[in-house]
Protein backbone atom coordinates (compact mmCIF):
# COMPACT_ATOMS: atom_id res chain seq x y z
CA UNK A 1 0.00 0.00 0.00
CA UNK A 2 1.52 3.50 -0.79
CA UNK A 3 0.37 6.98 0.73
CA UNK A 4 -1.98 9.26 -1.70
CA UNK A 5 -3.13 12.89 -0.95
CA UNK A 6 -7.10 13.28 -1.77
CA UNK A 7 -8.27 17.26 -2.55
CA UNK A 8 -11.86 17.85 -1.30
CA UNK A 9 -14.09 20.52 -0.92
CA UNK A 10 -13.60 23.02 1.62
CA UNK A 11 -14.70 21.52 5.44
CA UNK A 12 -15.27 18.48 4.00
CA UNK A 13 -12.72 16.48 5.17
CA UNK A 14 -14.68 14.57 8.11
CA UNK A 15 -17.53 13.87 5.70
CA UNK A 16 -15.81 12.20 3.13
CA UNK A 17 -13.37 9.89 5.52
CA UNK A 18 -16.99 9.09 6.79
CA UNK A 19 -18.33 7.87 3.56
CA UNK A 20 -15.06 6.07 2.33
CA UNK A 21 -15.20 3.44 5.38
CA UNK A 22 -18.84 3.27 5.00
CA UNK A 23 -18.36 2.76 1.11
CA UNK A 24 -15.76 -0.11 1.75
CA UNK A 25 -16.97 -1.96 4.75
CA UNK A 26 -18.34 -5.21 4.50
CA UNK A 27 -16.31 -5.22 0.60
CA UNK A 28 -13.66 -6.97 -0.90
CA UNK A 29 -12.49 -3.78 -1.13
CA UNK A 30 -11.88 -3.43 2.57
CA UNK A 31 -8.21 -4.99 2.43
CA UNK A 32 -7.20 -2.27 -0.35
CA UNK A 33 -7.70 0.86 2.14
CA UNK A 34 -5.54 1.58 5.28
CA UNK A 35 -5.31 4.72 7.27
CA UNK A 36 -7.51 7.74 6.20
CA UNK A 37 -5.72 10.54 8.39
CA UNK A 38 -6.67 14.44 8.55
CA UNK A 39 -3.78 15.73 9.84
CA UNK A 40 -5.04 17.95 13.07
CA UNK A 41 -3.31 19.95 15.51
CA UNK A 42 -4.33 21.18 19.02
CA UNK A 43 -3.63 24.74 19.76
CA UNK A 44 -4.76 26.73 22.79
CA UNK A 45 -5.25 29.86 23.27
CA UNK A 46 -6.78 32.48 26.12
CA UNK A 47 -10.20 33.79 25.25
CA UNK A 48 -11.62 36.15 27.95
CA UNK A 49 -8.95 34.93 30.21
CA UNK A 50 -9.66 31.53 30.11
CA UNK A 51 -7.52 29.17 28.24
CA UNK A 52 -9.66 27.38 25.22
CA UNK A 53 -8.07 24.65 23.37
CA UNK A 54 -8.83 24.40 19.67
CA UNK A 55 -8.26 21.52 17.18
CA UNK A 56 -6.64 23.20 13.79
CA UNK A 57 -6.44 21.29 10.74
CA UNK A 58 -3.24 21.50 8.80
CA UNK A 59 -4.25 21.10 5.45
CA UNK A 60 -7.55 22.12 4.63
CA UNK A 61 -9.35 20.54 1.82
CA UNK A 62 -6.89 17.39 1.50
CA UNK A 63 -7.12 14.05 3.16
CA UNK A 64 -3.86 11.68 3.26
CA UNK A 65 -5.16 7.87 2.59
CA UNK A 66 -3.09 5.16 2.64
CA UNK A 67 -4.69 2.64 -0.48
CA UNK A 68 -3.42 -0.36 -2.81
CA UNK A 69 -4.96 2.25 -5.82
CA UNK A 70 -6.68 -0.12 -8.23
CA UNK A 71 -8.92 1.37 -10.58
CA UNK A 72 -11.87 0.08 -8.81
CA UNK A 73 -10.60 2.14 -5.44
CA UNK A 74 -9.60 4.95 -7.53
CA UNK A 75 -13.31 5.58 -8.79
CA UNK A 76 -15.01 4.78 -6.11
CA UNK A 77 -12.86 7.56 -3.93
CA UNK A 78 -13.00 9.86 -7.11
CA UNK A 79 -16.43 9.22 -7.28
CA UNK A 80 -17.64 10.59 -4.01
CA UNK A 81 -19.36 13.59 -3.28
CA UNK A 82 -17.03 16.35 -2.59
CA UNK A 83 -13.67 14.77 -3.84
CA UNK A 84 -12.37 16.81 -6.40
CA UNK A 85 -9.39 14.78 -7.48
CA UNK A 86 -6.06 12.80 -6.03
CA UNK A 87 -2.86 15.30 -6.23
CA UNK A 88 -0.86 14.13 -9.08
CA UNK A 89 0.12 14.79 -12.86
CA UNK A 90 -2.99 14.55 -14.95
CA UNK A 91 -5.14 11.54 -13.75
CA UNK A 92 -1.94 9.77 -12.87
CA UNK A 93 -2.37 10.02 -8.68
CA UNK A 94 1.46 10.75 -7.11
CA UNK A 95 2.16 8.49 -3.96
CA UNK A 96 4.03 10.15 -1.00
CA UNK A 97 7.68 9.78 -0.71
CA UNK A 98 8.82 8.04 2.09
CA UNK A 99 10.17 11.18 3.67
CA UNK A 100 6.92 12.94 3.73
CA UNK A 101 4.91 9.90 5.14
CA UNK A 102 7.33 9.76 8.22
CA UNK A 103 6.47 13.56 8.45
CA UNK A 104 2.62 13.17 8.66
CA UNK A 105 3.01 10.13 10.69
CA UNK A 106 4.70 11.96 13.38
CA UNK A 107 2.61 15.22 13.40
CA UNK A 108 -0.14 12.80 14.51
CA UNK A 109 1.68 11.24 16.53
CA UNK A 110 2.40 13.75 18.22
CA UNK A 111 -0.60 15.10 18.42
CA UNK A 112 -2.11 12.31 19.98
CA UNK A 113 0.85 12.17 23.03
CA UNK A 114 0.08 15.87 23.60
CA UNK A 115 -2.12 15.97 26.18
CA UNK A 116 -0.71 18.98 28.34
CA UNK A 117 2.22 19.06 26.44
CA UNK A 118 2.30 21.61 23.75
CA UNK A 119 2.98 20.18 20.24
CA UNK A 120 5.14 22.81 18.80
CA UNK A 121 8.66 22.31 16.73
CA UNK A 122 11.34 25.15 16.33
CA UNK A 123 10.52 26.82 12.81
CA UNK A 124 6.77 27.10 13.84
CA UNK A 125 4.98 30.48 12.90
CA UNK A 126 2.45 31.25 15.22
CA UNK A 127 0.48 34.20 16.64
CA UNK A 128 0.93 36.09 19.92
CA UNK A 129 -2.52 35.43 21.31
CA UNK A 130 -2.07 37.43 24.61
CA UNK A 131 0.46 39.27 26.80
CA UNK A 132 2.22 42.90 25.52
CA UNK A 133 3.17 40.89 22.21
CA UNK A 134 -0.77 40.07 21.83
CA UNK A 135 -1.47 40.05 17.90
CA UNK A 136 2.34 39.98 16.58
CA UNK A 137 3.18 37.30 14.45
CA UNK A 138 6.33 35.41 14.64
CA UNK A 139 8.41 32.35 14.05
CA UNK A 140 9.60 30.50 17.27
CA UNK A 141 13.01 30.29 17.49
CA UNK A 142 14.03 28.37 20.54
CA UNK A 143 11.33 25.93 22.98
CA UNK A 144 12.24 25.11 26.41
CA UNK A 145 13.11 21.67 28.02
CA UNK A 146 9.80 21.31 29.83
CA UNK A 147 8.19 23.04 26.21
CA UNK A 148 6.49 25.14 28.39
CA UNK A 149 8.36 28.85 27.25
CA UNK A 150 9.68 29.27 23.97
CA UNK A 151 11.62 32.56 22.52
CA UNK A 152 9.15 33.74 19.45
CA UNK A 153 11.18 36.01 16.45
CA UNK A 154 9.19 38.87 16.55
CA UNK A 155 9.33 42.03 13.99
CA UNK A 156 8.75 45.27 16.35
CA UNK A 157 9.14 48.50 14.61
CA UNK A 158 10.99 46.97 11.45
CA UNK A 159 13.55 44.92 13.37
CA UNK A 160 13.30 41.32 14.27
CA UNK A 161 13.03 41.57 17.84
CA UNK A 162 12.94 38.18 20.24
CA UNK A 163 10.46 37.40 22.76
CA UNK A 164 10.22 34.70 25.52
CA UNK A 165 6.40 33.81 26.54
CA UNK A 166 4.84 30.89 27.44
CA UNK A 167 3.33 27.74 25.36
CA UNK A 168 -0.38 28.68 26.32
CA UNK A 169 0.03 32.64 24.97
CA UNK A 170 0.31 30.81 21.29
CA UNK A 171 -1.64 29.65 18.80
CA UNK A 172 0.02 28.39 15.15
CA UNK A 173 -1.15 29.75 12.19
């Protein structure tokens, strides 16, 4: 089985990972169809002084399935309401390198081990979402042992400026 990226309509996502295991349950087709992921990402972030966590999807409209791509699974997915086409040159669908399936495996991963813990990565851009700072965008830089501060790259007044605040002041973008 290789790793395929499926476009969708807008907020669709949920809907159509929905009506592929419906579709292929109970079918011969069921052994042809691993994973379905929709690569999600908690974020919190302090609304009216309370903190309110938030789950963020990180790319809208697409769904990453994992499939042994016959032609029969390839029309029934095309086929769908809402699926607009697999990402690939022409109607040939591209598989996923092996580098960028380890990359989506462990964003979920991640995801799933962060329960308090704040899943964010150096390189990050994220927004400000309280404190002096509020509203400024920025890139983190540096993240604490205990990932609980980080040191965001900040541009104040034209000049890249950094700032140390903690995990639960952030939200990504």
């Amino acid at each position: 089985m290789k790793w395929y990226v499926v476009h969708t309509y807008a907020s669709q996502e949920f809907k159509i990972k929905e009506a592929i295991t419906r579709r292929i349950q109970g079918n011969d087709l069921e052994d042809k169809i691993g994973q379905i992921l929709i690569p999600t990402q908690k974020t919190f972030h302090i609304r009216d002084g309370k903190k309110v966590e938030r789950e963020k999807k990180l790319f809208n409209s697409y769904i990453i399935l994992e499939a042994d791509l016959t032609p029969e699974i390839y029309t029934l997915i095309v086929g769908l309401p809402g699926v607009t086409h697999f990402l690939g040159s022409g109607k040939k669908p591209q598989p996923l390198t092996e580098h960028e399936v380890n990359k989506l495996l462990g964003i979920a991963d991640r995801d799933k081990d962060a329960k308090q813990e704040y899943a964010f990565i150096s390189g990050d851009m994220v927004k400000i979402t309280s404190g002096p700072f509020s509203d400024f965008d920025g890139v983190i830089e540096k993240i604490s042992d205990d990932k609980q501060k980080m040191t965001i790259k900040v541009t104040v007044f034209g000049r890249v400026t950094p700032v140390e605040v903690k995990a639960d002041q952030v939200e990504i973008l």
